[in-house]
N, C-alpha and C. Protein backbone atom coordinates (compact mmCIF):
# COMPACT_ATOMS: atom_id res chain seq x y z
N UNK A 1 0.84 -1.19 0.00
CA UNK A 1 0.00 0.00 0.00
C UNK A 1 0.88 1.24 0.00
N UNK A 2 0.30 2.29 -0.92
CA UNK A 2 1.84 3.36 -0.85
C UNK A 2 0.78 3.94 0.20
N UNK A 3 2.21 5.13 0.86
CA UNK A 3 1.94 6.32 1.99
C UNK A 3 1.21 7.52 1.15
N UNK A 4 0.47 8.01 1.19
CA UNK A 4 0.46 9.62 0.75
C UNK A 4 1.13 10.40 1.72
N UNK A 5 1.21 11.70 1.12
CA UNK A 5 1.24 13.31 1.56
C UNK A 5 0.63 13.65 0.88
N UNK A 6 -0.12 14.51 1.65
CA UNK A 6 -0.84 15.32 1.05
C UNK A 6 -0.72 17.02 0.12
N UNK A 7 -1.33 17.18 -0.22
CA UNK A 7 -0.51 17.96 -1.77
C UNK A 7 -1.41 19.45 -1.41
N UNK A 8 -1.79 20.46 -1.02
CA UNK A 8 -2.60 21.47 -0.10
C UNK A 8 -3.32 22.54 -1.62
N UNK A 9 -2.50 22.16 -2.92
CA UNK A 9 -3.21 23.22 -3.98
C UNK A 9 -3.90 22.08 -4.67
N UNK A 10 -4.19 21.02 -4.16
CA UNK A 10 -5.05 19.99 -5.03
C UNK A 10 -4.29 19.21 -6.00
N UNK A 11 -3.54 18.94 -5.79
CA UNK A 11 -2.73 18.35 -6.92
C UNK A 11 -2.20 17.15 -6.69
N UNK A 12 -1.94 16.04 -6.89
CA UNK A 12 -1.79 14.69 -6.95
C UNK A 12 -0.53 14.66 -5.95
N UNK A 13 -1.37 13.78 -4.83
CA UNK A 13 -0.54 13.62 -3.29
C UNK A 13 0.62 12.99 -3.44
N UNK A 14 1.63 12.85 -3.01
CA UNK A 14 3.62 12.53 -3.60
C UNK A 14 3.09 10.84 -2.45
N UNK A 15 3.32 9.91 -3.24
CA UNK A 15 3.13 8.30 -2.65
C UNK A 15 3.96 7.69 -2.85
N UNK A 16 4.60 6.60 -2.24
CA UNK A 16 5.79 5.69 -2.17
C UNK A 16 5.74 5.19 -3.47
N UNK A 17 4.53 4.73 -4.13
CA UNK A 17 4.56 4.13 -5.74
C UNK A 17 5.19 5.20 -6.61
N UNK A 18 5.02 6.30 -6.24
CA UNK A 18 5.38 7.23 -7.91
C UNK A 18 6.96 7.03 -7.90
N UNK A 19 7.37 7.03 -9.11
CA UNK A 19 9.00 7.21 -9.38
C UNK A 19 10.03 8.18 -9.58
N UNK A 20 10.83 7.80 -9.69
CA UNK A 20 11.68 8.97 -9.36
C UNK A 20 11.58 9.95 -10.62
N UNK A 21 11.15 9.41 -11.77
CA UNK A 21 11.67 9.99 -12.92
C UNK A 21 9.85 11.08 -12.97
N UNK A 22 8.74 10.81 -12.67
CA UNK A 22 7.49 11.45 -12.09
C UNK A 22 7.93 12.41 -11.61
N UNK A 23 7.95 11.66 -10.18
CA UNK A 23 8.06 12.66 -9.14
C UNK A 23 8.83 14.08 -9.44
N UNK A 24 10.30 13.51 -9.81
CA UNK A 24 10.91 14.86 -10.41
C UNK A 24 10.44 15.95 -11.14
N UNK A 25 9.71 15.20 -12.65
CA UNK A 25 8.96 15.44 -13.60
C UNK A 25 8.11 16.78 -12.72
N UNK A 26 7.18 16.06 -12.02
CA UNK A 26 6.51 17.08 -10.90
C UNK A 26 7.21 18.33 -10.25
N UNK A 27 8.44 17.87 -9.80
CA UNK A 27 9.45 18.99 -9.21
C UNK A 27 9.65 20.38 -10.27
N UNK A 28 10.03 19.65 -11.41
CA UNK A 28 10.43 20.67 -12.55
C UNK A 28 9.05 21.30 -12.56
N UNK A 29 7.98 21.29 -13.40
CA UNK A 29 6.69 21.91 -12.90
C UNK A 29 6.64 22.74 -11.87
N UNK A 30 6.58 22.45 -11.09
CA UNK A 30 6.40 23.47 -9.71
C UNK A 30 7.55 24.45 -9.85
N UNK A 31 8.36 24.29 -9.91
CA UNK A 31 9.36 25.06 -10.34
C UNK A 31 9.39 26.13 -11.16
N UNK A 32 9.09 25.54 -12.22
CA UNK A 32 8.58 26.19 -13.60
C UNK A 32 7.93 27.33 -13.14
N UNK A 33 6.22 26.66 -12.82
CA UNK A 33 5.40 27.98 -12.19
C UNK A 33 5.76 29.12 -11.00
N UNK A 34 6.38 28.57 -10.33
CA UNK A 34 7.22 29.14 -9.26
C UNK A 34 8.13 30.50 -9.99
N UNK A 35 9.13 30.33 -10.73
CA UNK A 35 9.62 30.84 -11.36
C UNK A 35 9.03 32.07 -12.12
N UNK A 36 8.23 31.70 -12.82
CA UNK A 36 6.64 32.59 -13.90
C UNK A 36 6.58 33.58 -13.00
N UNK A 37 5.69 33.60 -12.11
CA UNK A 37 5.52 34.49 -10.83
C UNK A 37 3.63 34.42 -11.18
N UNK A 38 3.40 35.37 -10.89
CA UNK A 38 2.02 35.87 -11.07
C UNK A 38 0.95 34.84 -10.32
N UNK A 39 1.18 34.34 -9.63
CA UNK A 39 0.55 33.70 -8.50
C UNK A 39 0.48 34.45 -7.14
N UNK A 40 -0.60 34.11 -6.68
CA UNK A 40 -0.69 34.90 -5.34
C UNK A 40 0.00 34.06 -4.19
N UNK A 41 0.01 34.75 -2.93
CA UNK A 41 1.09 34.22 -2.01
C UNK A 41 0.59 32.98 -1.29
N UNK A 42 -0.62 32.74 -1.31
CA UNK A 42 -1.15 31.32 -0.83
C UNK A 42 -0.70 30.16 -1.78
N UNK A 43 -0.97 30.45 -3.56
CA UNK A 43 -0.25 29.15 -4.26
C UNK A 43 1.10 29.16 -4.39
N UNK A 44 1.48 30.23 -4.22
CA UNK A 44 3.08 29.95 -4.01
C UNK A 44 3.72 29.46 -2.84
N UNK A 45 3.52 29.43 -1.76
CA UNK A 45 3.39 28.80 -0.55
C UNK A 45 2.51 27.12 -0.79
N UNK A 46 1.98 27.36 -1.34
CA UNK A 46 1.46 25.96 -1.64
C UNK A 46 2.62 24.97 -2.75
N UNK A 47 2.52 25.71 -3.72
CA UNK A 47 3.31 25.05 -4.58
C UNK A 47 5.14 25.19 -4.22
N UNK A 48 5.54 25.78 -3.07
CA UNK A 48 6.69 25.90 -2.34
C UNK A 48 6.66 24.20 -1.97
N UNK A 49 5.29 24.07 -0.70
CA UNK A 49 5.69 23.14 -0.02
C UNK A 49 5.25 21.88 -0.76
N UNK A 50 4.38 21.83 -1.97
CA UNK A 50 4.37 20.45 -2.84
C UNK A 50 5.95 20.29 -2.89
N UNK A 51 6.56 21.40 -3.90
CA UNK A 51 8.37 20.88 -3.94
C UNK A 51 9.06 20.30 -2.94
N UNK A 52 8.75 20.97 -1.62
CA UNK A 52 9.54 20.45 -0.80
C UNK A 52 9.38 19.17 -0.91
N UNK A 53 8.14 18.21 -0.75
CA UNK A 53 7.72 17.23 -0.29
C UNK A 53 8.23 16.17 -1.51
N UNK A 54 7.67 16.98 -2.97
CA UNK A 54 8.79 15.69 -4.28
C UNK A 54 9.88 15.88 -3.81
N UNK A 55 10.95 17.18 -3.42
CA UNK A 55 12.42 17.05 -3.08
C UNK A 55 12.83 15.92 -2.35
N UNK A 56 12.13 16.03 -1.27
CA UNK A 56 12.31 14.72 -0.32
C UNK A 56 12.58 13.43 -0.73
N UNK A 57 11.26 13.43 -1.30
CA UNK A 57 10.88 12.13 -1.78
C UNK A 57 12.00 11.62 -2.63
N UNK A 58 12.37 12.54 -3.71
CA UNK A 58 13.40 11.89 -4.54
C UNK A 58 14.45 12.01 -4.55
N UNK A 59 15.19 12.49 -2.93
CA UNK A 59 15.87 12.67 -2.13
C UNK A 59 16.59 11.30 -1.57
N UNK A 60 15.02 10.66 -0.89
CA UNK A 60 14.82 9.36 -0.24
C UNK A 60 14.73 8.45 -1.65
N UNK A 61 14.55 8.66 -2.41
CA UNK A 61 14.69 7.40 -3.64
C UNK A 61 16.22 7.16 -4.25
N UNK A 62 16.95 8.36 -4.01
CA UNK A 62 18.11 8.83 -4.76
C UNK A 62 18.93 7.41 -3.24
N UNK A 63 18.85 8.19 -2.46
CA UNK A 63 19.35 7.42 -1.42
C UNK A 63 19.40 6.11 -1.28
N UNK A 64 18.23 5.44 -1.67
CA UNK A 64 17.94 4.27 -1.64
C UNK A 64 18.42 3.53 -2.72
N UNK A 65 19.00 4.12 -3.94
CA UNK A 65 19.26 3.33 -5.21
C UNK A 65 20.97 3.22 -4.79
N UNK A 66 21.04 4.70 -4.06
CA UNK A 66 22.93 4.25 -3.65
C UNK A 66 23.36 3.36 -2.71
N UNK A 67 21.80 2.92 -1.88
CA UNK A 67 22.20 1.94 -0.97
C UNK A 67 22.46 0.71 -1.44
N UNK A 68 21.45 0.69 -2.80
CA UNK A 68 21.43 -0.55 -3.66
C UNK A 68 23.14 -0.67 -4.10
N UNK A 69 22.64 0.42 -4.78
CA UNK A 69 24.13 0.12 -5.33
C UNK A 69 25.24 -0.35 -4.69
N UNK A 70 25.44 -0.04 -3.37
CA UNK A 70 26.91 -0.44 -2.56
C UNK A 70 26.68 -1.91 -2.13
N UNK A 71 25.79 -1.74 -1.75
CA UNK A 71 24.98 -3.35 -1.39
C UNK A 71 25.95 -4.73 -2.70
N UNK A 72 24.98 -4.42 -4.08
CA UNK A 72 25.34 -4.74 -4.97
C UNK A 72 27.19 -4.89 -5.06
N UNK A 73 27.87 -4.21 -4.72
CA UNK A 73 29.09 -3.95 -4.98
C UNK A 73 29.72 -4.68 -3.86
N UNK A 74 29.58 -4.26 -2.82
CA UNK A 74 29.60 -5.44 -1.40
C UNK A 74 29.38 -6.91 -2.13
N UNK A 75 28.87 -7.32 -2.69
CA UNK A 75 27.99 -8.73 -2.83
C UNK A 75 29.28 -9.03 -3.71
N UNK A 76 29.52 -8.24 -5.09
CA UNK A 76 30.18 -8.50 -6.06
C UNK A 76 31.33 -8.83 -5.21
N UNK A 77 32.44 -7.94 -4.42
CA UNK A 77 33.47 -8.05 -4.07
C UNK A 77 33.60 -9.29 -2.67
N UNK A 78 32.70 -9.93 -2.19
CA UNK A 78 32.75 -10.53 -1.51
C UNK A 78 32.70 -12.08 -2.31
N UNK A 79 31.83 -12.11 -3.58
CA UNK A 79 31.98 -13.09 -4.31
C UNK A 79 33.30 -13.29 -5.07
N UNK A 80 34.08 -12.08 -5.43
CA UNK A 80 35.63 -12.04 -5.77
C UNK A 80 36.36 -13.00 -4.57
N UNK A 81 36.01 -12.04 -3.39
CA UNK A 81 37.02 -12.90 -2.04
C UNK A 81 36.43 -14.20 -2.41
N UNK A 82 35.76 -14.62 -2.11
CA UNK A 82 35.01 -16.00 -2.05
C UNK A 82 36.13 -17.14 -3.63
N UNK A 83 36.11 -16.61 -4.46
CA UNK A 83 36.66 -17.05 -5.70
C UNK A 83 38.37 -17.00 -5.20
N UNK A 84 38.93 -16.05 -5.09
CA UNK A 84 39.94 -16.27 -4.73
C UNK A 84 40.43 -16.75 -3.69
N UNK A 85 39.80 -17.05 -2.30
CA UNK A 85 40.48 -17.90 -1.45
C UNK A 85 40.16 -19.61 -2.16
N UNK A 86 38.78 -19.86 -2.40
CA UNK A 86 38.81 -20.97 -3.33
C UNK A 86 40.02 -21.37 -3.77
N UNK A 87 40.70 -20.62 -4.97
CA UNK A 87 41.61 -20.66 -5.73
C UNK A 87 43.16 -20.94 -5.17
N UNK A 88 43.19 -20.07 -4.20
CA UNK A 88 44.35 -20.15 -3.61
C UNK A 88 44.63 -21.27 -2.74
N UNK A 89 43.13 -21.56 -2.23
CA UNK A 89 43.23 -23.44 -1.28
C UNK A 89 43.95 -24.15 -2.29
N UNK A 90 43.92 -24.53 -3.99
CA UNK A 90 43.75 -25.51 -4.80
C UNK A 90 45.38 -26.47 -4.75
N UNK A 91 45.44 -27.53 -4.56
CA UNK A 91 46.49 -27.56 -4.98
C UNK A 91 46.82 -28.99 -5.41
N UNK A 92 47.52 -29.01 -6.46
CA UNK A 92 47.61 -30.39 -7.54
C UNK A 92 47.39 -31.62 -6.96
N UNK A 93 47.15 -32.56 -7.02
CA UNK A 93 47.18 -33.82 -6.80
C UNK A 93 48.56 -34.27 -7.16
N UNK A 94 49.17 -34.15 -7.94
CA UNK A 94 50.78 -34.61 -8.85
C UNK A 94 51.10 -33.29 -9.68
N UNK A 95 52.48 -33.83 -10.31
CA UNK A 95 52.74 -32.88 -10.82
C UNK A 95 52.12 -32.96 -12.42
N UNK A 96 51.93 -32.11 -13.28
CA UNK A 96 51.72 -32.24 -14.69
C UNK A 96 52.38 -33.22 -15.54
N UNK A 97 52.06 -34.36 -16.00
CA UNK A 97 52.88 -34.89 -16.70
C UNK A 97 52.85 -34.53 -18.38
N UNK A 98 54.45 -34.76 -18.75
CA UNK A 98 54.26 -33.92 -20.20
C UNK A 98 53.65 -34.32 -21.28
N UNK A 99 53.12 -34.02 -22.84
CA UNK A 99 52.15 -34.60 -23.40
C UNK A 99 53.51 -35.54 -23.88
N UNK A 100 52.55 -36.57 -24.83
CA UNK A 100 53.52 -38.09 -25.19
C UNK A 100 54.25 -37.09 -26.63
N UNK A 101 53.90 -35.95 -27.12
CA UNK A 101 54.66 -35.50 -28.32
C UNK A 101 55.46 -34.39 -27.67
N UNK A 102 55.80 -33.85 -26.49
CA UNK A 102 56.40 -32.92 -25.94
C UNK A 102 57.40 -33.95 -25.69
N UNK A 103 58.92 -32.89 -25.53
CA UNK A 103 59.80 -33.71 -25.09
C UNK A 103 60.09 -32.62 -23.56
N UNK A 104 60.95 -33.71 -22.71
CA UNK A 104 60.79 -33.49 -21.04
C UNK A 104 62.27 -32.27 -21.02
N UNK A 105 62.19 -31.10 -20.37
CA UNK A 105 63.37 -30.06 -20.64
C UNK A 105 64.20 -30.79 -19.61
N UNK A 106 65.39 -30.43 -20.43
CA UNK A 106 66.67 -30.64 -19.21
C UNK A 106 67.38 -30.08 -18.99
């Protein structure tokens, strides 16, 4: 179930489902109008604190993909260690013997 916030100029409440690439989408918008001017001081205050609330949000998403990411990278480099102590346990049964068309160096 996503969370809402609530959005105070009527405008579509910021929820754990929307994405980052939205949400932003949304940011730029508000922005946009923000910028324009010619709004009175209640929707600009309104449309102030919608931004704040996408900022956050894709603030907390941004965050969460770098957690992924290290996570991911942790995993990778621990599967490296994992491969190389493997590797380094290994050790021959005998020595190589040479093929029957090789001749033996002396």
């Amino acid at each position: 179930m996503a969370s809402k916030q609530s959005a105070k100029d009527g405008g579509p409440p910021v929820t754990t489902a929307d994405g980052f690439e939205a949400l932003y989408g949304r940011l730029e918008e508000a922005v946009t109008k923000l910028e324009q001017g010619g709004l009175s001081l209640e929707e600009s205050l309104s449309l102030y604190e919608e931004g704040m609330n996408l900022a956050r949000r894709c603030q907390e998403l941004l965050q969460q993909a770098e957690l992924r990411i290290t996570r991911l990278q942790e995993s990778f480099i621990d599967g490296l260690s994992a491969i190389r102590e493997e590797a380094s346990e290994y050790t021959p049964d005998s020595e190589p013997q040479p093929a029957q068309d090789e001749l033996p160096l002396e």
